[in-house]
N, C-alpha and C. Protein backbone atom coordinates (compact mmCIF):
# COMPACT_ATOMS: atom_id res chain seq x y z
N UNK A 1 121.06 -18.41 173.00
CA UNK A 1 120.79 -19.57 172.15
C UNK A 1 119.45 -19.42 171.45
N UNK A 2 118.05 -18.86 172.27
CA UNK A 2 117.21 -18.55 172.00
C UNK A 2 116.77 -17.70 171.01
N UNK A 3 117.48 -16.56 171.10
CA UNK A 3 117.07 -15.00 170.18
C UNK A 3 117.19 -15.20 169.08
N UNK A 4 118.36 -15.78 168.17
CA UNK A 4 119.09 -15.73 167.16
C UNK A 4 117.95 -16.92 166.23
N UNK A 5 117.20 -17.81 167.10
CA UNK A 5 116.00 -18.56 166.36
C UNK A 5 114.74 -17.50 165.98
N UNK A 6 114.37 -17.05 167.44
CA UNK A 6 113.35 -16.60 167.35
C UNK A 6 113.26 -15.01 166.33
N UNK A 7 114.76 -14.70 165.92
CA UNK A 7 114.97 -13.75 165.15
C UNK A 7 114.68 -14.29 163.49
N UNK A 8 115.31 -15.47 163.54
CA UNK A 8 114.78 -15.76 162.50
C UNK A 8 113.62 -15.88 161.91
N UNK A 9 112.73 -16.65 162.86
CA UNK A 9 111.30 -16.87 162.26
C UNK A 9 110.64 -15.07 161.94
N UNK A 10 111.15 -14.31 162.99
CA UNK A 10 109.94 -13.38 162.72
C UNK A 10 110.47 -12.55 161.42
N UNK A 11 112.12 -12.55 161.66
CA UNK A 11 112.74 -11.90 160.09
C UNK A 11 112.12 -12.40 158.46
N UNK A 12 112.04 -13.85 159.07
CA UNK A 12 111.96 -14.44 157.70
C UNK A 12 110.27 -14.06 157.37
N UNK A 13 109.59 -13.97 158.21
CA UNK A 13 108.14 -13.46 158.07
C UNK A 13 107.82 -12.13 157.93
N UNK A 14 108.34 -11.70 158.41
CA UNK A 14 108.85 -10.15 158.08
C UNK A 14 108.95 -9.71 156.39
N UNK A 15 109.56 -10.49 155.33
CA UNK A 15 109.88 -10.75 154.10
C UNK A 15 109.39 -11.63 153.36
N UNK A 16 108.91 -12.63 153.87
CA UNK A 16 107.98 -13.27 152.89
C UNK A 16 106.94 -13.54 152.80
N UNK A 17 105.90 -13.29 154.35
CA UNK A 17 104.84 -12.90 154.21
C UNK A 17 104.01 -10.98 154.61
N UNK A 18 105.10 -10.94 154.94
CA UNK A 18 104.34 -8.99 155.62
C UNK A 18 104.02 -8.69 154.50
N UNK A 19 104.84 -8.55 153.37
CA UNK A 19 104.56 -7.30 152.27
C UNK A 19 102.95 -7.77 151.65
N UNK A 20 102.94 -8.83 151.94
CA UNK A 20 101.68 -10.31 151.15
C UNK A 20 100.16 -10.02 152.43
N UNK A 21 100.71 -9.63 153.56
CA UNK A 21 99.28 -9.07 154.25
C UNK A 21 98.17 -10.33 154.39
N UNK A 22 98.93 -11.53 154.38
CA UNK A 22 98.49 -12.98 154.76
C UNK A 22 98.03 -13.07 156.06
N UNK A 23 99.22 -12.62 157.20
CA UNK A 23 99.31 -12.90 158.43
C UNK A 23 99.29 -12.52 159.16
N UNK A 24 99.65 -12.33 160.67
CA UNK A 24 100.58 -11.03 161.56
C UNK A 24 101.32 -12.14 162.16
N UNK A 25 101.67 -11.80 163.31
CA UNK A 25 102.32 -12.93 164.48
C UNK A 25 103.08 -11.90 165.43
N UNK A 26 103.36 -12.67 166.39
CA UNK A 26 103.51 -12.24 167.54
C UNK A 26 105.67 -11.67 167.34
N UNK A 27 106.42 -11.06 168.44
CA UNK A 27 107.26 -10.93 168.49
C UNK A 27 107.55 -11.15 169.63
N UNK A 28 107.74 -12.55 170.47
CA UNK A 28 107.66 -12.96 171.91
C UNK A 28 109.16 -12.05 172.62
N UNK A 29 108.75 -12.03 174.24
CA UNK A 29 110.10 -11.44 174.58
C UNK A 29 110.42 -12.91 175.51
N UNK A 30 109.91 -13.85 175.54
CA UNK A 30 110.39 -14.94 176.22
C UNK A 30 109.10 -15.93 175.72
N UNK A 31 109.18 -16.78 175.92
CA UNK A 31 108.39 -18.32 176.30
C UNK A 31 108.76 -19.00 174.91
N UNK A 32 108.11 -20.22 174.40
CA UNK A 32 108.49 -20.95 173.33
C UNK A 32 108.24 -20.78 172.09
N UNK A 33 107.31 -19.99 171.93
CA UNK A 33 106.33 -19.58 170.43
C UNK A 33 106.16 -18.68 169.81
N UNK A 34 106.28 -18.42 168.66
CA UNK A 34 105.48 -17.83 167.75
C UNK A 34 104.19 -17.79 167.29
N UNK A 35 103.90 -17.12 167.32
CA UNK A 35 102.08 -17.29 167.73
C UNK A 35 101.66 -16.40 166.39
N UNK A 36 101.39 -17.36 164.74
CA UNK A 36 100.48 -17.01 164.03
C UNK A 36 99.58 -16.72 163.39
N UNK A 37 98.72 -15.81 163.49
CA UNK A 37 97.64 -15.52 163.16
C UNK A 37 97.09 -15.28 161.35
N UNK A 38 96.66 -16.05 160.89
CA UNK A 38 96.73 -15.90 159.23
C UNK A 38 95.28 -15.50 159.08
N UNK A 39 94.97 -15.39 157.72
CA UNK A 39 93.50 -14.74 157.60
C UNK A 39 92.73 -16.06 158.03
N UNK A 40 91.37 -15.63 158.24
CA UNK A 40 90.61 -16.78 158.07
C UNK A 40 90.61 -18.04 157.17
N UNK A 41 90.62 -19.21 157.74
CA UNK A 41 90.71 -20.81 156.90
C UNK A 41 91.52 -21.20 156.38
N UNK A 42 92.82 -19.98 156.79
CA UNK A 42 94.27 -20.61 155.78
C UNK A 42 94.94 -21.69 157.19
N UNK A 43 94.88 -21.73 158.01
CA UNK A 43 95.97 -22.76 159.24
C UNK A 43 96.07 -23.85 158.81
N UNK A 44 94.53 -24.85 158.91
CA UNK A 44 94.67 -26.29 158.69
C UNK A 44 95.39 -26.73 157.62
N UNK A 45 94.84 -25.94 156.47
CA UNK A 45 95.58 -26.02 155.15
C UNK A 45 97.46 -25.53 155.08
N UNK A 46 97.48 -24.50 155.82
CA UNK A 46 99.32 -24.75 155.33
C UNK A 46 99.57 -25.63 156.50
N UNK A 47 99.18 -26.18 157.55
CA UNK A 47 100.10 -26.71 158.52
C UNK A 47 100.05 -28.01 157.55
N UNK A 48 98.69 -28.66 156.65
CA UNK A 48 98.82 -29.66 156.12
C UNK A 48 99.80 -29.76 154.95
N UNK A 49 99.78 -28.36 154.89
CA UNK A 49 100.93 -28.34 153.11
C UNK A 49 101.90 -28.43 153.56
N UNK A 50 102.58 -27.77 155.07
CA UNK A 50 103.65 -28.34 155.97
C UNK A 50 104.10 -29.86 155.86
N UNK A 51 103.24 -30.44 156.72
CA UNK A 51 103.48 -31.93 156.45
C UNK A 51 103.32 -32.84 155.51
N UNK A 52 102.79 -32.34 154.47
CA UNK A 52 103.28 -33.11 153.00
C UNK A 52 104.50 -32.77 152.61
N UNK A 53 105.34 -31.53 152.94
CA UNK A 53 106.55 -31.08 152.86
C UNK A 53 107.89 -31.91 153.42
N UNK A 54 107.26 -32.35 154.86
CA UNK A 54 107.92 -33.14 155.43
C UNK A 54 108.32 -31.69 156.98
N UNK A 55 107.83 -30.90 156.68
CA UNK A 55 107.88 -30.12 158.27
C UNK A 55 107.08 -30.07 159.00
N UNK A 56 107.28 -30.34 160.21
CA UNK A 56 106.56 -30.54 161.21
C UNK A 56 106.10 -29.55 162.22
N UNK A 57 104.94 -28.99 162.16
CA UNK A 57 104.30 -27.90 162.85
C UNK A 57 103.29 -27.91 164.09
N UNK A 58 103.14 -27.20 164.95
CA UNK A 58 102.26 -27.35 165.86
C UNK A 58 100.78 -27.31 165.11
N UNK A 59 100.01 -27.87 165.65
CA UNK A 59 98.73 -28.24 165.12
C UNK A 59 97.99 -27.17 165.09
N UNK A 60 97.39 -26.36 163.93
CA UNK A 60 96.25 -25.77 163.99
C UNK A 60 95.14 -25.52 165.00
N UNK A 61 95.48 -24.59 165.65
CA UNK A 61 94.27 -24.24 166.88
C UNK A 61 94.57 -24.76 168.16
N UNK A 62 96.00 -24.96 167.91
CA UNK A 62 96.54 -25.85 169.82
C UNK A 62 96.19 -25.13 170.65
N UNK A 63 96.17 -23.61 169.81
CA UNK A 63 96.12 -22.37 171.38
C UNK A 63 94.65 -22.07 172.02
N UNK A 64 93.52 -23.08 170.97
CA UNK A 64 92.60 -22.84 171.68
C UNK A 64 91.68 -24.10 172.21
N UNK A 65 90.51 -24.09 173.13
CA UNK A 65 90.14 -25.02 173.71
C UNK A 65 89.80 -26.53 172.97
N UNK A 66 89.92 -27.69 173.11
CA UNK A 66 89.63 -28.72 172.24
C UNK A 66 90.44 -28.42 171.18
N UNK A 67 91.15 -27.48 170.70
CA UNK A 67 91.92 -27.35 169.14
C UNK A 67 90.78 -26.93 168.48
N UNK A 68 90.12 -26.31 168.79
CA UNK A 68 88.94 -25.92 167.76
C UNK A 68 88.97 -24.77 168.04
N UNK A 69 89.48 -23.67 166.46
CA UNK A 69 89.87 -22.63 166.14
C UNK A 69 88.87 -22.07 165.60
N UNK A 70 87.49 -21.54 165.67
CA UNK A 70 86.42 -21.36 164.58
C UNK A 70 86.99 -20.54 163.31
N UNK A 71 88.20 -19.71 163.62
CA UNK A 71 88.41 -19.06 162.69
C UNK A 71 89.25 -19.84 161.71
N UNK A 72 89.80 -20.90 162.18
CA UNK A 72 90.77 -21.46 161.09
C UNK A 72 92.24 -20.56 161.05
N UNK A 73 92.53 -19.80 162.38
CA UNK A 73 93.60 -19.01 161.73
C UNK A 73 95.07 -19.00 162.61
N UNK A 74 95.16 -20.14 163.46
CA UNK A 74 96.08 -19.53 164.62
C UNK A 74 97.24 -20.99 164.24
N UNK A 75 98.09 -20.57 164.72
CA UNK A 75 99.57 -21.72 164.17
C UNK A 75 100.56 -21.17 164.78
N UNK A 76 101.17 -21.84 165.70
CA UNK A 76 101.98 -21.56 166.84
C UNK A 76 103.31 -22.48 165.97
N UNK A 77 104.13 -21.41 165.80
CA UNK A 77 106.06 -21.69 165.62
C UNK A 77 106.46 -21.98 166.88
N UNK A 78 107.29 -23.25 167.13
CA UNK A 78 108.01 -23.58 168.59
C UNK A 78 109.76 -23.69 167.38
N UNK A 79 110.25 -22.32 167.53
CA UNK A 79 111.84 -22.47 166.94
C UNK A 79 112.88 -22.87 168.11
N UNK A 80 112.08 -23.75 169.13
CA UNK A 80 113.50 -23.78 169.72
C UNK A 80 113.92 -25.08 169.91
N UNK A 81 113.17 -25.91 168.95
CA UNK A 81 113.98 -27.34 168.76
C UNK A 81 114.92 -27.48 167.71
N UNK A 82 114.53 -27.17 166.92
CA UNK A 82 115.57 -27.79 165.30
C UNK A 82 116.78 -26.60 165.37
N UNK A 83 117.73 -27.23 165.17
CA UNK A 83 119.07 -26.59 164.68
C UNK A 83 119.14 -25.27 163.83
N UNK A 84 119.32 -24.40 163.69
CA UNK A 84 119.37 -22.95 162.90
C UNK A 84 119.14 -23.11 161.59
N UNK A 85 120.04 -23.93 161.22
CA UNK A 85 120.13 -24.50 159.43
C UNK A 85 119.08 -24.92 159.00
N UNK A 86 118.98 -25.71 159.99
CA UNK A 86 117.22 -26.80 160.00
C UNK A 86 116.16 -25.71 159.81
N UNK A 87 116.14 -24.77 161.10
CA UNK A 87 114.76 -24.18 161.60
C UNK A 87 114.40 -23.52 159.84
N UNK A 88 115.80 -22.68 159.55
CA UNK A 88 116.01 -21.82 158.38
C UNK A 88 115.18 -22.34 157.32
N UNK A 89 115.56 -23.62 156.62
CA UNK A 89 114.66 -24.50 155.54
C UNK A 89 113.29 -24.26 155.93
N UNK A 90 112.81 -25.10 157.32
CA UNK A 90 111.48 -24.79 157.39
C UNK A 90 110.67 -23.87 157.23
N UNK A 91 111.10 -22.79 157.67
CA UNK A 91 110.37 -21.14 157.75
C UNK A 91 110.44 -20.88 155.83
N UNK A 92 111.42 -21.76 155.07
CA UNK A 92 111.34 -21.01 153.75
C UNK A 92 109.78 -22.16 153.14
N UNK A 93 109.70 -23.40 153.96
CA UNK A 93 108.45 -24.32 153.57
C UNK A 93 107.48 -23.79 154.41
N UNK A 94 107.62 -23.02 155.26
CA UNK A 94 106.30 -22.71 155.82
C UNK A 94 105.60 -21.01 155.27
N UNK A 95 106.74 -20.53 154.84
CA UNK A 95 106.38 -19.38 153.92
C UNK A 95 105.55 -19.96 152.47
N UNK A 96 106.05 -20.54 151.87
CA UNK A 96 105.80 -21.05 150.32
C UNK A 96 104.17 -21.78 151.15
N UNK A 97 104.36 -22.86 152.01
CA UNK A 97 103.19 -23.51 152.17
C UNK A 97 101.79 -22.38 152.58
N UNK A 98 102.64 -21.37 153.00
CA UNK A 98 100.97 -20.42 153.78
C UNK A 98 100.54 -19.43 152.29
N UNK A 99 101.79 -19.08 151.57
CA UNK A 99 100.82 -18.42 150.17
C UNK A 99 100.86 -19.24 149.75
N UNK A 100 100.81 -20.63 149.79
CA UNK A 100 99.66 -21.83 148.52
C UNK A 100 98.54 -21.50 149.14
N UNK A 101 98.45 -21.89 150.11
CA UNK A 101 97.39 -21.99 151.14
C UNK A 101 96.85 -20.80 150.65
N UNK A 102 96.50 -19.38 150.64
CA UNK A 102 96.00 -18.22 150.52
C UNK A 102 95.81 -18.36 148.46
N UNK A 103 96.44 -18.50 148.13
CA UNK A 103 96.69 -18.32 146.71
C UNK A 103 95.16 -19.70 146.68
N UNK A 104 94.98 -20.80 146.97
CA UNK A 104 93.88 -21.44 147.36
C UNK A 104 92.71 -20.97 147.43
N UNK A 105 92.67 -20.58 148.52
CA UNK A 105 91.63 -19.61 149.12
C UNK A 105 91.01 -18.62 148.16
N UNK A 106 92.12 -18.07 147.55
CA UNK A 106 91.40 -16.70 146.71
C UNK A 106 91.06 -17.64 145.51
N UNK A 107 90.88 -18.96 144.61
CA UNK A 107 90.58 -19.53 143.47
C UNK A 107 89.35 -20.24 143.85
């Protein structure tokens, strides 16, 4: 039930951000997350371009103490709530939202 999500997120990142050299992230062999790492100061900003989108993301810097990320760069994917169809849309708003976010950054 698990794989076929977590295949998605990293496929779909795989293609719309690898070639773009935005990000990395993890390729879990079990637990709940995707664990993304973007350049410096892009997180707060796409998780926020996220939720003006209307998708809902783990918070910027959950993975570290107090949520305070100094780098601005960490954003944890949990694909194992929303439905396939569902998860699918999001990953195409959370792609578009992280190069605004960078496309930002560099202006």
């Amino acid at each position: 039930i698990m794989k076929p999500k977590f295949d998605l997120v990293c496929d779909k990142l795989d293609r719309e951000i690898g070639p773009e050299g935005t990000a990395s992230w993890t390729r879990p062999k079990g637990g709940y997350f995707v664990c993304v790492r973007t350049k410096p100061g892009l997180a707060k900003r796409t998780v926020g371009l996220c939720k003006e989108a209307g998708v809902a993301v783990t918070p910027a810097g959950a993975t570290h103490p107090y949520g305070t990320d100094p780098e601005d760069s960490v954003i944890r994917i949990a694909p194992s709530f929303p439905p396939i169809d569902e998860l699918e849309k999001a990953m195409e708003v959370f792609c578009v939202c992280l190069k605004l976010a960078a496309a930002e950054k560099e202006n």
